[in-house]
N, C-alpha and C. Protein backbone atom coordinates (compact mmCIF):
# COMPACT_ATOMS: atom_id res chain seq x y z
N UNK A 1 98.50 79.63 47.13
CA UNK A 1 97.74 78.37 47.03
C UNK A 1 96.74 78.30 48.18
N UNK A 2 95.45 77.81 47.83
CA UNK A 2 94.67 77.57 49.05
C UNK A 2 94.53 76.18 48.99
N UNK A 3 94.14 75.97 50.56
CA UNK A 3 94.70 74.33 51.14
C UNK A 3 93.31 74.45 51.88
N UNK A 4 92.91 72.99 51.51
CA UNK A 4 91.65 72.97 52.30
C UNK A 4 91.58 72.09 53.04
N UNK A 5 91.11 72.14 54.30
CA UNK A 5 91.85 71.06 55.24
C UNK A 5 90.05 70.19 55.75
N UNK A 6 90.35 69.06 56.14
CA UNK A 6 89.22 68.29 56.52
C UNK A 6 89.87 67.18 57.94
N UNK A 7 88.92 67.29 58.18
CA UNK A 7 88.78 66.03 59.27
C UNK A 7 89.08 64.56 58.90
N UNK A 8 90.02 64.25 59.05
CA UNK A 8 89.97 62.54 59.07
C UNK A 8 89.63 62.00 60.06
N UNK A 9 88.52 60.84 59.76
CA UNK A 9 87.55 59.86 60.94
C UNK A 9 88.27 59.46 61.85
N UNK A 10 89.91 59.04 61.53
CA UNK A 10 90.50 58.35 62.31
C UNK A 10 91.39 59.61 63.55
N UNK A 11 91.43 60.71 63.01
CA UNK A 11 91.91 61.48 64.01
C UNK A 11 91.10 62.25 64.91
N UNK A 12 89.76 61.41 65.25
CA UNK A 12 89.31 62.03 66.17
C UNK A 12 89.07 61.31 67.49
N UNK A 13 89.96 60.32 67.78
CA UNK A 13 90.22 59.90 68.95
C UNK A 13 91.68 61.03 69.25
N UNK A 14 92.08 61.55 68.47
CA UNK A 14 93.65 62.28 69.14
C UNK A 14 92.92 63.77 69.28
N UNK A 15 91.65 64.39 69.06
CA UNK A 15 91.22 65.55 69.45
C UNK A 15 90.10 65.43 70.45
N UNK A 16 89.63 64.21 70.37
CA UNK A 16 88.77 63.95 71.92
C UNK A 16 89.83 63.91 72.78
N UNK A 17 90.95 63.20 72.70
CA UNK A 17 91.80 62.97 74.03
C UNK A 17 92.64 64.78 74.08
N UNK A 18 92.92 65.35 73.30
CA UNK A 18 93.25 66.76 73.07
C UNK A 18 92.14 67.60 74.10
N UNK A 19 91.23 67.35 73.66
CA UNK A 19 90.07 68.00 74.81
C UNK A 19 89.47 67.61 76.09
N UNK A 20 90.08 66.50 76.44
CA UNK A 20 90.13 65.91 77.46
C UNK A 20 91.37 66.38 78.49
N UNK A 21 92.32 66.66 77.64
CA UNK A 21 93.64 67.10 77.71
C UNK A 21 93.59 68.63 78.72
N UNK A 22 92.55 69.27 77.55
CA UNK A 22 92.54 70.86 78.10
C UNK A 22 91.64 71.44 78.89
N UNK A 23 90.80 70.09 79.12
CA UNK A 23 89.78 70.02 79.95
C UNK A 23 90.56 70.17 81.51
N UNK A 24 91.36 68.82 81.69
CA UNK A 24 92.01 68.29 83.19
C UNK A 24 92.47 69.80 83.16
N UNK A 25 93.11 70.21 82.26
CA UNK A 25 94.45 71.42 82.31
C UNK A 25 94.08 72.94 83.67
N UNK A 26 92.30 72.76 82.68
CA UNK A 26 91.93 73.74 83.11
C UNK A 26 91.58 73.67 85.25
N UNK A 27 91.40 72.51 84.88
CA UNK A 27 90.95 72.33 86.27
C UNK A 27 91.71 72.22 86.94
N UNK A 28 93.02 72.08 86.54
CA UNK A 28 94.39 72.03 87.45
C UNK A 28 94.68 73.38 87.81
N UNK A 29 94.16 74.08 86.54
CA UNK A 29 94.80 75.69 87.09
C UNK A 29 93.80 75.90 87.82
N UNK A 30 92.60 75.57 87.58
CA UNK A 30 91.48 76.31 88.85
C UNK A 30 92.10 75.82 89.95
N UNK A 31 92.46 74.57 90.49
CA UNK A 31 92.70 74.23 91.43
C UNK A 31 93.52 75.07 92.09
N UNK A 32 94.92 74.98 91.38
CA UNK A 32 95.93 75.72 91.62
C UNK A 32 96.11 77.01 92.38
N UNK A 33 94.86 77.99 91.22
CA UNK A 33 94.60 79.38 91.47
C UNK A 33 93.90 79.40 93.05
N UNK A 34 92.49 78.29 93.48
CA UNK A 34 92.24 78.18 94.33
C UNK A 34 93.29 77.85 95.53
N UNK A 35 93.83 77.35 95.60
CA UNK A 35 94.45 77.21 96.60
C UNK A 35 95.55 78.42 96.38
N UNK A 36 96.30 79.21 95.90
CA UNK A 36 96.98 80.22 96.34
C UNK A 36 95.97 81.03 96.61
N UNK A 37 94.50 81.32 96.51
CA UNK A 37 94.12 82.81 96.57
C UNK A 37 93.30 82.10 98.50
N UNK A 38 93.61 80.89 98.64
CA UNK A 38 92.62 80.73 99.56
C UNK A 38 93.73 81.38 101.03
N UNK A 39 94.64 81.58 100.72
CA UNK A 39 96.11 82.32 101.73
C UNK A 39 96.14 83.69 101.93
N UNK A 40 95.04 84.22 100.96
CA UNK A 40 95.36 85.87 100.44
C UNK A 40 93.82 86.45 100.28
N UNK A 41 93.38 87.52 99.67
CA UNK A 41 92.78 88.05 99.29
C UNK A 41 92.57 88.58 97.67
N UNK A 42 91.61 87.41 96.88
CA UNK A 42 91.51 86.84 95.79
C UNK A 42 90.68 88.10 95.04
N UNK A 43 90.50 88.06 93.91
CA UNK A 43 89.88 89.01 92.99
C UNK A 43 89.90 88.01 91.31
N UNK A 44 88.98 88.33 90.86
CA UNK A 44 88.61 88.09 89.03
C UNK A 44 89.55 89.01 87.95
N UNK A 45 90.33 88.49 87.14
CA UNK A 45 90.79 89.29 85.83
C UNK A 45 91.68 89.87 86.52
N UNK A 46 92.09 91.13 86.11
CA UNK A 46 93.32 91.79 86.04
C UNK A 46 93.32 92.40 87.58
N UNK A 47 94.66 92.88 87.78
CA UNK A 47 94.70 93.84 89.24
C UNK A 47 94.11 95.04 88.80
N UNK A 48 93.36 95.81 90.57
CA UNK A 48 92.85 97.32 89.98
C UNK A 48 93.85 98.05 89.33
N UNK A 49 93.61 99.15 88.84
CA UNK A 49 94.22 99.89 88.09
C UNK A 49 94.98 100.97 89.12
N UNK A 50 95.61 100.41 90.56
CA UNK A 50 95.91 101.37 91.40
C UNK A 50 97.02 102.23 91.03
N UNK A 51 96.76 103.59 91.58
CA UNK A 51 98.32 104.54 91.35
C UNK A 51 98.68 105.50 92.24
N UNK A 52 99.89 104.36 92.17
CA UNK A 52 100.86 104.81 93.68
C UNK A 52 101.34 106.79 93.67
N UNK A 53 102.55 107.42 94.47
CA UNK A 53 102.11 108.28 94.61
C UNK A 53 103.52 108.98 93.07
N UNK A 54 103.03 110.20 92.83
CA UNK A 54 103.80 110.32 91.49
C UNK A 54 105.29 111.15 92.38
N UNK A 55 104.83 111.57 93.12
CA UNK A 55 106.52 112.35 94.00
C UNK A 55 106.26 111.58 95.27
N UNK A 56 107.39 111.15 95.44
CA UNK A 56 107.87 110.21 96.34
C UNK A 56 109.25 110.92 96.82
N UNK A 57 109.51 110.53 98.15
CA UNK A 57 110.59 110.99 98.71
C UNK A 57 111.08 109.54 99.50
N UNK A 58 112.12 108.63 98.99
CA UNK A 58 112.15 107.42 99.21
C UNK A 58 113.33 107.43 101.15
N UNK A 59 113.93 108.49 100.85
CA UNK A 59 115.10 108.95 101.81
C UNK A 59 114.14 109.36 103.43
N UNK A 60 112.90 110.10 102.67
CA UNK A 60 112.18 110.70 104.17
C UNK A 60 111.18 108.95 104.40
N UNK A 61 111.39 108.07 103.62
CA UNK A 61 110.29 107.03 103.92
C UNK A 61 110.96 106.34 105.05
N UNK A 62 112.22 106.26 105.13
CA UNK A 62 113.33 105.25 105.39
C UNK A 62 112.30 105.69 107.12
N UNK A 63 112.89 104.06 108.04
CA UNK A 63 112.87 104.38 109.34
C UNK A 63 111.49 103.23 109.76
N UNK A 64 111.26 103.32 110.99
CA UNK A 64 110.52 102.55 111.69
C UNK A 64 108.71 102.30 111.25
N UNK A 65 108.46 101.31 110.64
CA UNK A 65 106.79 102.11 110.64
C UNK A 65 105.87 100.43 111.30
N UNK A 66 105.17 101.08 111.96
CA UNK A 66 104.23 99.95 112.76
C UNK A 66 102.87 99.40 111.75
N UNK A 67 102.83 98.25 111.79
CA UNK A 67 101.40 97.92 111.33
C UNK A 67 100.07 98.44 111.97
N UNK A 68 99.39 99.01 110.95
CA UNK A 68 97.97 99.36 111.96
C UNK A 68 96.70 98.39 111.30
N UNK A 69 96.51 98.36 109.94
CA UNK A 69 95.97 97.09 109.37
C UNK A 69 96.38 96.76 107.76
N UNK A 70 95.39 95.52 107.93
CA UNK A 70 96.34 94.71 106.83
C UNK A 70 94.87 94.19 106.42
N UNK A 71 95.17 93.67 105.05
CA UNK A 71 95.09 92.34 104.21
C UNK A 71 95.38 91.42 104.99
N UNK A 72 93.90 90.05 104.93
CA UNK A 72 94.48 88.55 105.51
C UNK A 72 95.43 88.34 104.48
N UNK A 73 96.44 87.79 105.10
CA UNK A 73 97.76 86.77 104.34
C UNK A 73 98.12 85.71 104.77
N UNK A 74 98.25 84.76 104.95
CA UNK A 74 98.26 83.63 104.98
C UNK A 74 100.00 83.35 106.15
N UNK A 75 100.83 84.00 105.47
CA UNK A 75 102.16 84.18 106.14
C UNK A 75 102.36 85.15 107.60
N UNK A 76 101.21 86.09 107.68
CA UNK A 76 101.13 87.10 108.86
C UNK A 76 99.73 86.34 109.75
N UNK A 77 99.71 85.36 109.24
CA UNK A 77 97.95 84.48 110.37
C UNK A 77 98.78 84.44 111.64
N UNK A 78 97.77 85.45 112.44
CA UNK A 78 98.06 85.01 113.97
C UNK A 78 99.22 85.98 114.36
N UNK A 79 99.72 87.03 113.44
CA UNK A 79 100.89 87.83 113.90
C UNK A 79 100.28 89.29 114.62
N UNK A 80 100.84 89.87 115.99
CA UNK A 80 100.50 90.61 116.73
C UNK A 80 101.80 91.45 116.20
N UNK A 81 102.12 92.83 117.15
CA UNK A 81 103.22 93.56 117.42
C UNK A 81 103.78 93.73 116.20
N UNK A 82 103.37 93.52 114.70
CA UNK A 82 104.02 94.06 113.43
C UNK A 82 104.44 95.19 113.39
N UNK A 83 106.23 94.98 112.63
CA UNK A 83 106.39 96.61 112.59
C UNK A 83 107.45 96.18 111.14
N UNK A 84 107.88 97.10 110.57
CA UNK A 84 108.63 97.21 109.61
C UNK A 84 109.89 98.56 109.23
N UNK A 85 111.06 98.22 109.24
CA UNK A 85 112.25 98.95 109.35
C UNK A 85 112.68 98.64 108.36
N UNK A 86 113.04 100.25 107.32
CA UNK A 86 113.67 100.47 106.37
C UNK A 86 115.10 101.13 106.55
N UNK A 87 115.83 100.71 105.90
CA UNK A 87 116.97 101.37 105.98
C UNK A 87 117.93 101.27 104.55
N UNK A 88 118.59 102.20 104.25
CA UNK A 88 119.89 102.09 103.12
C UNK A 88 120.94 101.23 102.87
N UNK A 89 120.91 100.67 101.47
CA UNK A 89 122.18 99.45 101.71
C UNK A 89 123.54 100.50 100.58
N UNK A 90 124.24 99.81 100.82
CA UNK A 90 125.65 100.12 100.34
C UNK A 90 125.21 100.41 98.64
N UNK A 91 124.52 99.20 97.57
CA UNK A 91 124.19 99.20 96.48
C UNK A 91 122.95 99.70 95.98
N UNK A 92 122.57 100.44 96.94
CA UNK A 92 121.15 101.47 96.52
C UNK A 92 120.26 100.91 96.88
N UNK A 93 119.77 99.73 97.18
CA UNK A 93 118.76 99.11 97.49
C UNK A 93 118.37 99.26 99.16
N UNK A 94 117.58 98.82 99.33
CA UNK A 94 116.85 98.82 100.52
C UNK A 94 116.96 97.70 101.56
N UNK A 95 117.54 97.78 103.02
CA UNK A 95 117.14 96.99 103.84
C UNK A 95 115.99 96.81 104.70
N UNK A 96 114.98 95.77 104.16
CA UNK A 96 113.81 95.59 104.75
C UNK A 96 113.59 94.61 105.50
N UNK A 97 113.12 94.85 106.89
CA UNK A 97 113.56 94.60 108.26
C UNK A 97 111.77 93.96 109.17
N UNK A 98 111.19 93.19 108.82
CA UNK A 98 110.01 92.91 109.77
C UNK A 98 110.18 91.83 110.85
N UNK A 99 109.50 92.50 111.62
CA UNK A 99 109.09 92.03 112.79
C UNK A 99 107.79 91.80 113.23
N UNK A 100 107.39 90.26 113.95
CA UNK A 100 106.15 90.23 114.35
C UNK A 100 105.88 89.05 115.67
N UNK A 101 104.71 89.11 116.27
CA UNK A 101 105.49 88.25 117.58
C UNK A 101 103.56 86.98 116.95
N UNK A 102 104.09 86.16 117.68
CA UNK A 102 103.24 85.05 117.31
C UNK A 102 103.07 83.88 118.41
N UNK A 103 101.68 83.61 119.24
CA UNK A 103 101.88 83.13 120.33
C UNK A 103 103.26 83.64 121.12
N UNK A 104 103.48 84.72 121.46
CA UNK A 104 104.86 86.04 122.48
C UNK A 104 105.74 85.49 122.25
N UNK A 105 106.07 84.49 120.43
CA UNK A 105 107.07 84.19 119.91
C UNK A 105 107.81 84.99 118.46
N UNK A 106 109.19 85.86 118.99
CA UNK A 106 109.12 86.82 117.88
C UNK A 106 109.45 86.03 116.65
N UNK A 107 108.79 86.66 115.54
CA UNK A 107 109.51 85.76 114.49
C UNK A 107 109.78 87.97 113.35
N UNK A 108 111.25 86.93 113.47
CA UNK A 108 111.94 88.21 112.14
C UNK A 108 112.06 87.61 110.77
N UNK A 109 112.17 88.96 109.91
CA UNK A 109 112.33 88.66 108.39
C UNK A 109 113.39 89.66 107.60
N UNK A 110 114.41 89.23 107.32
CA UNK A 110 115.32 90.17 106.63
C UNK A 110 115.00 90.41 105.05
N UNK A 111 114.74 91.48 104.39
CA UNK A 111 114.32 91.04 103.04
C UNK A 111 115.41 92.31 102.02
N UNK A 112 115.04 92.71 100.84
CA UNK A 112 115.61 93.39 99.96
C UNK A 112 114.22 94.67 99.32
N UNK A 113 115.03 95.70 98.83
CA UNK A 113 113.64 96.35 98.64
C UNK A 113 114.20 97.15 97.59
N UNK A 114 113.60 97.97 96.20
CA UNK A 114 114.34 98.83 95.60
C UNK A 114 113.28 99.68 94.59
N UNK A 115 113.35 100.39 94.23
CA UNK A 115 112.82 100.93 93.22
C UNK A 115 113.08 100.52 91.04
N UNK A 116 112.65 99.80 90.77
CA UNK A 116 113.13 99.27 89.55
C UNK A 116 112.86 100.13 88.56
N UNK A 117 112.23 101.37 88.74
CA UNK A 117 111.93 102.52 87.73
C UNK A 117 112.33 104.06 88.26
N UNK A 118 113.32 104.09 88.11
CA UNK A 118 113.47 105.85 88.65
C UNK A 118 112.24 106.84 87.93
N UNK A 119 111.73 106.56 87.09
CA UNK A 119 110.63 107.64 86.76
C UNK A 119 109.39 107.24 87.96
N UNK A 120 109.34 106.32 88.39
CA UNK A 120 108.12 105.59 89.07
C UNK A 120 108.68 105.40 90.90
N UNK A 121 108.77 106.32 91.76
CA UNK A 121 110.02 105.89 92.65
C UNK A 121 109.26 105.37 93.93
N UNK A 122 107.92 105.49 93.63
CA UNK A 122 106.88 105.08 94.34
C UNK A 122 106.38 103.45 94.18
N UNK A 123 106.92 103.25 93.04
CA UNK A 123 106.60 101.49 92.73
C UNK A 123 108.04 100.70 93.42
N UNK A 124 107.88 100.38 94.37
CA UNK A 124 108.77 99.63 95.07
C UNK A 124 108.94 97.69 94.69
N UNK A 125 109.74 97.33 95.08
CA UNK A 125 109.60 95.67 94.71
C UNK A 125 110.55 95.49 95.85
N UNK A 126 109.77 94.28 96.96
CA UNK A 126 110.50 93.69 97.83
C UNK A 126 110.55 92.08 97.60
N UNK A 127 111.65 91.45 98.25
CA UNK A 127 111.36 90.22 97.99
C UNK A 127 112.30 89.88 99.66
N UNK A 128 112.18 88.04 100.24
CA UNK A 128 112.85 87.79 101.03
C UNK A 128 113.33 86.69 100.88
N UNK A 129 113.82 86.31 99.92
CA UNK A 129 114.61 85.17 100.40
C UNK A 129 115.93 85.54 98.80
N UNK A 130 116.76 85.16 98.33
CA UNK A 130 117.51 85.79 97.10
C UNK A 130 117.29 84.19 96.51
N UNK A 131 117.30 85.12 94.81
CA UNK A 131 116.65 84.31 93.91
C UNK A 131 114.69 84.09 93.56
N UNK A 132 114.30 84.33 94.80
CA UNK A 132 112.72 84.97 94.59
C UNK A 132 112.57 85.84 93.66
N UNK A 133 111.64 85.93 93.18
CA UNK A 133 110.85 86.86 92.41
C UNK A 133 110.64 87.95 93.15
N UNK A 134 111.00 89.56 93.23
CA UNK A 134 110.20 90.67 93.61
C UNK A 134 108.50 90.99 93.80
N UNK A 135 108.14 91.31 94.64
CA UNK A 135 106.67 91.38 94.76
C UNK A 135 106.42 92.84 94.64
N UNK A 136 105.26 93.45 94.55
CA UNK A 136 105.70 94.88 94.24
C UNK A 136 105.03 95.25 95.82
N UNK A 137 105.61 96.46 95.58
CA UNK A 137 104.94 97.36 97.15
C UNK A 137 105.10 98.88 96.48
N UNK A 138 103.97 98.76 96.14
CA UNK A 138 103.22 100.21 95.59
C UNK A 138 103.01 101.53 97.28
N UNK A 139 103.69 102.36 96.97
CA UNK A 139 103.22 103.28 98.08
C UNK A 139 102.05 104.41 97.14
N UNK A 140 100.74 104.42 97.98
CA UNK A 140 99.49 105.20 97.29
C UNK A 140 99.52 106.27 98.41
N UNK A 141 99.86 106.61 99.62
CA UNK A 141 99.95 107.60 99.91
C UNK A 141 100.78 107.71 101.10
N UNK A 142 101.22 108.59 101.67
CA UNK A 142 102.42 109.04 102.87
C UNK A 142 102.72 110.48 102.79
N UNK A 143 102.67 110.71 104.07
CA UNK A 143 102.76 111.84 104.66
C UNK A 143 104.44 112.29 105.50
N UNK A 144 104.96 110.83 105.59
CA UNK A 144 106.60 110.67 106.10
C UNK A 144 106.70 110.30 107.20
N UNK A 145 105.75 111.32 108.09
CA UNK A 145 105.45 111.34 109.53
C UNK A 145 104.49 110.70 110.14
N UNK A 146 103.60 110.29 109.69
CA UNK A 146 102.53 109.75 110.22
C UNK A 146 101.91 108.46 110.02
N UNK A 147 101.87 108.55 108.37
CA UNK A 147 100.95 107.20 107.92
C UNK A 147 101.67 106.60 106.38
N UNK A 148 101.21 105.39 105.91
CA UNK A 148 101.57 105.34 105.03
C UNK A 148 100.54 104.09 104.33
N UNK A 149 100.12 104.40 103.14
CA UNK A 149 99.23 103.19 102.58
C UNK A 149 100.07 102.64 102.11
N UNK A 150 99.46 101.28 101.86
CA UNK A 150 100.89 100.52 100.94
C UNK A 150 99.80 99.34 100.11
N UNK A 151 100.24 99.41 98.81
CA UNK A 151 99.26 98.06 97.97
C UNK A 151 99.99 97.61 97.60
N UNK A 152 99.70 96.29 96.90
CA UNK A 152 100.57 95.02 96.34
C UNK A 152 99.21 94.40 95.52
N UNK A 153 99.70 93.60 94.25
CA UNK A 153 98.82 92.74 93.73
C UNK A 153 99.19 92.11 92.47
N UNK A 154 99.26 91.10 92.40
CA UNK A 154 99.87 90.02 91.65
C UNK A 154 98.68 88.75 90.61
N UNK A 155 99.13 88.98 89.36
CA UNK A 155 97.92 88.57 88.61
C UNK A 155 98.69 86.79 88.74
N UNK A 156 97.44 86.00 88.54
CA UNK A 156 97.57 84.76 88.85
C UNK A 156 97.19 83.82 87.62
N UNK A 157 98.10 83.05 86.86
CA UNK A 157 97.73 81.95 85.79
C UNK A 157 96.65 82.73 84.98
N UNK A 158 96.48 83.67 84.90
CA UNK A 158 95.97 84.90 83.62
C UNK A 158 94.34 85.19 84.12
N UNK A 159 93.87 84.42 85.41
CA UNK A 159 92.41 84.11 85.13
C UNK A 159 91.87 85.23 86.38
N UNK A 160 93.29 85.83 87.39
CA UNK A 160 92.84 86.55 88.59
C UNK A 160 93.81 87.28 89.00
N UNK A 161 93.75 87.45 90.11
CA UNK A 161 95.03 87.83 90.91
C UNK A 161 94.61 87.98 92.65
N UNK A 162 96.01 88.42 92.99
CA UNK A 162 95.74 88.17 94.88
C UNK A 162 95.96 89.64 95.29
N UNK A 163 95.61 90.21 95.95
CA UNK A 163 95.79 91.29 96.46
C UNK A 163 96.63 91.81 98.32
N UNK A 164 97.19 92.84 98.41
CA UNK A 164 97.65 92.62 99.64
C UNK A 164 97.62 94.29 100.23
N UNK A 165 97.25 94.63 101.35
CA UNK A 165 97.35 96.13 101.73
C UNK A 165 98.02 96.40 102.93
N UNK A 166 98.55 97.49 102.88
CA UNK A 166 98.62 97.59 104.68
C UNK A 166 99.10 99.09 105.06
N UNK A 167 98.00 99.47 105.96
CA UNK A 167 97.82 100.28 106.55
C UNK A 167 98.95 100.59 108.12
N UNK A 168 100.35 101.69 107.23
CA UNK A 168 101.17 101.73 108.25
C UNK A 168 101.58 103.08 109.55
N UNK A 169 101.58 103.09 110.40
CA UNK A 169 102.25 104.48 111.29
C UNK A 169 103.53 104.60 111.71
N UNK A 170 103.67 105.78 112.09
CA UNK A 170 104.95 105.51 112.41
C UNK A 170 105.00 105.70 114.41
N UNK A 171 103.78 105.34 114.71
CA UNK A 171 103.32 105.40 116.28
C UNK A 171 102.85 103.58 115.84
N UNK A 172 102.26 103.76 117.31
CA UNK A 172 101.26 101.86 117.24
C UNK A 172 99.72 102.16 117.10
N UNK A 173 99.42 103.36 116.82
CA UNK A 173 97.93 103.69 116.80
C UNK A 173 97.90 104.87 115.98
N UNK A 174 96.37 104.87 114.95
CA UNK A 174 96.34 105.79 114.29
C UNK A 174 94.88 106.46 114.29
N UNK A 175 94.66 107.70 114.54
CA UNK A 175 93.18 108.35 114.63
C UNK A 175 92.34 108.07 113.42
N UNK A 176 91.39 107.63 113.69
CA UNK A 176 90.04 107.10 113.03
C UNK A 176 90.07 107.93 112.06
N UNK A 177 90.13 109.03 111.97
CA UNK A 177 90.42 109.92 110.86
C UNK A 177 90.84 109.95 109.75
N UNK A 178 91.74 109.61 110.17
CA UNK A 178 93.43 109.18 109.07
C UNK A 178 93.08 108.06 108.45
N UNK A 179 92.20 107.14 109.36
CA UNK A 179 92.10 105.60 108.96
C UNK A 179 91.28 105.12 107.51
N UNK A 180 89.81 106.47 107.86
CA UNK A 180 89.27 106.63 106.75
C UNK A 180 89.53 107.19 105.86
N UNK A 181 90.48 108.18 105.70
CA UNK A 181 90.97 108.52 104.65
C UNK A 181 91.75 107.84 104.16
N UNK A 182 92.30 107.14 104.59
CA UNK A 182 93.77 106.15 103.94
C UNK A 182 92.54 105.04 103.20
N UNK A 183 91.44 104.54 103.87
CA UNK A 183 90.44 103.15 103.25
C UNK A 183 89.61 104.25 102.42
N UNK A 184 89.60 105.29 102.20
CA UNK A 184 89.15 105.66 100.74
C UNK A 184 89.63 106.01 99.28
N UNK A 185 91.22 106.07 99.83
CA UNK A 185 91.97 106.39 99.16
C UNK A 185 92.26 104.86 98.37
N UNK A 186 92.46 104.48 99.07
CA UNK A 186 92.32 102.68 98.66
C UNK A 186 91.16 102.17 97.78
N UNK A 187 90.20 102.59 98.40
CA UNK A 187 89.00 102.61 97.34
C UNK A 187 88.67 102.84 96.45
N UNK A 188 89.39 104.20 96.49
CA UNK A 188 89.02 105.08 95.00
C UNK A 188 90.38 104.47 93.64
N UNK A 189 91.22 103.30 94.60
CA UNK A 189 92.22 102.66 93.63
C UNK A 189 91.80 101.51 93.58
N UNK A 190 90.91 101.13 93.74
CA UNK A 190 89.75 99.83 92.75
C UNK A 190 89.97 98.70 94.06
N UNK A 191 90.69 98.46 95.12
CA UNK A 191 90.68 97.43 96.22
C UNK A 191 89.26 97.57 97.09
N UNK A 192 89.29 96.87 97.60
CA UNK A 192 88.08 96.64 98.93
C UNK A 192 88.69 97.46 100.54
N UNK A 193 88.31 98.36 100.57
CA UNK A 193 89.18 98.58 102.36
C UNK A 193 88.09 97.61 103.43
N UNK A 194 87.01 96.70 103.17
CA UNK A 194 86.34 95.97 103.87
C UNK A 194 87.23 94.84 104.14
N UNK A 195 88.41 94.48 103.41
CA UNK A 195 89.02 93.49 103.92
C UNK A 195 90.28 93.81 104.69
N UNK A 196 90.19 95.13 104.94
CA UNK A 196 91.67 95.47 106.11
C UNK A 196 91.04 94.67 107.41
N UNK A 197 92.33 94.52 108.22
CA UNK A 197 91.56 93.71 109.99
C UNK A 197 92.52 94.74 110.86
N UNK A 198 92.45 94.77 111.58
CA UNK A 198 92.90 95.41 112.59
C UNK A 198 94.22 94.46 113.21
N UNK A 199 95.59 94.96 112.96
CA UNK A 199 96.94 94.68 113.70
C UNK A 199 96.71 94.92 115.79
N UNK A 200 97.01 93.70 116.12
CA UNK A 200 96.76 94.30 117.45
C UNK A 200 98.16 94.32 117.38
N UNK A 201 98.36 96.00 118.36
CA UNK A 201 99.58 96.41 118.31
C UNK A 201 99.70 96.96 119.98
N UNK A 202 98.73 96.63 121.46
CA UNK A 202 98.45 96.44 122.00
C UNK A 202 99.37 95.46 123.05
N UNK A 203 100.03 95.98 124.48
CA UNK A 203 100.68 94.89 125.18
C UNK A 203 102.10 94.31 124.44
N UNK A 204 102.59 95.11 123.60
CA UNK A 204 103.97 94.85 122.46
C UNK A 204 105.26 94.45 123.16
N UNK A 205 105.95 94.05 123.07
CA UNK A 205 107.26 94.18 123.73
C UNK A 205 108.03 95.78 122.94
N UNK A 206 108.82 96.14 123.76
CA UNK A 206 109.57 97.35 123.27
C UNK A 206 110.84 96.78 122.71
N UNK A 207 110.72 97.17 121.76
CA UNK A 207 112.15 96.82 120.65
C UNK A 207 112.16 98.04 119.54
C-alpha cells in the first residue's frame, strides 16, 4: 500500500518548536564540545588515522620514563619534573605511576593500564580513577632505551575530537635529534608536532 502523507496546518506549531528544539540542542553541544576542547588540543571530524607500532615489546617498555614534551592539557597546566613509572600487576594489567611537581608541590597519580587487543599490543588504554572510561595510549614509536612517542585521541559528540602527545625518555633530556625525528614521525600520523611545549625537567627533586 502507498500512504501519502501531508502536512496538517495545525501541526506546525509542534515542528517549529521541534526545530527550535534542535536548534538549542545543537548549540548545547557546540558549547559543550567548546569547553572540553578549550583544556586540550582540539581538531575537526574524526581522529588522524595514527598507527601505533605493529611489534611491541610491552615487558622491555616497563620502568621509569621522564617527560620531555607534551600536548597542552588542561590537568598537567603548570606541571614541572614529569615522569611516569610502569610496572606489572598480579592480573596482567599495568601499574601506572605519575609524578609531577607544581608550584615545588608534588602531586602523584596512581592509574591502571592494559592492552585490550593482543593482536594490537601497542594500543594501550589507561585510565585513573576505577569505573572511568579507558583513554587510549597508542605507543607510535620506542626504542626501550631511549625514547618513546606516545598519542592519544578521543572523538567528541561526533563533530571533533581532542588530541594528546607526549614525547618520553628514559634520561630528563633528549638530543635535538631524536626530538625531530620523534615530531615527524608524529606528523607523518596526521597530529601537529607544533603543539608539543617543552616539560621543564630542569632543578627536579631526585626521586
Amino acid at each position: 500500500m502507498i500512504r501519502i502523507w501531508y502536512l496538517n496546518p495545525r501541526s506546525s506549531v509542534n515542528l517549529s518548536q521541534h526545530q527550535d528544539t534542535c536548534t538549542m540542542l545543537r548549540a548545547v553541544l557546540s558549547l559543550v564540545f567548546v569547553s572540553l576542547v578549550a583544556a586540550q588540543v582540539p581538531g575537526i571530524g574524526k581522529c588522524p588515522p595514527a598507527k601505533p607500532m605493529t611489534s611491541f615489546d610491552l615487558e622491555k617498555y616497563l620502568g621509569k620514563w621522564y617527560e620531555i614534551q607534551r600536548f597542552f592539557a588542561a590537568f598537567q597546566a603548570g606541571m614541572d619534573c614529569v615522569s611516569a613509572n610502569y610496572s606489572s600487576k598480579p592480573d596482567g594489567h599495568i601499574k601506572v605511576y605519575n609524578v609531577g611537581y607544581k608550584s615545588g608541590k608534588e602531586n602523584a597519580l596512581e592509574g591502571d593500564g592494559y592492552a585490550p587487543d593482543a593482536g594490537s599490543p601497542a594500543k594501550l588504554a589507561v585510565r585513573f580513577a576505577a569505573g572511568t572510561p579507558y583513554a587510549p595510549y597508542w605507543v607510535l614509536a620506542t626504542d626501550y632505551n631511549t625514547y618513546s612517542l606516545v598519542f592519544s585521541c578521543e572523538e567528541v559528540l561526533g563533530i571533533g575530537h581532542i588530541e594528546f602527545s607526549w614525547i618520553l625518555a628514559r634520561k630528563r633530556s633528549l638530543d635535538p635529534a631524536t626530538l625531530d625525528k620523534l615530531r615527524g614521525i608524529l606528523k607523518d600520523n596526521g597530529a601537529n608536532p607544533a603543539n608539543y611545549k617543552d616539560t621543564n625537567q630542569r632543578n627536579c627533586p631526585a626521586y
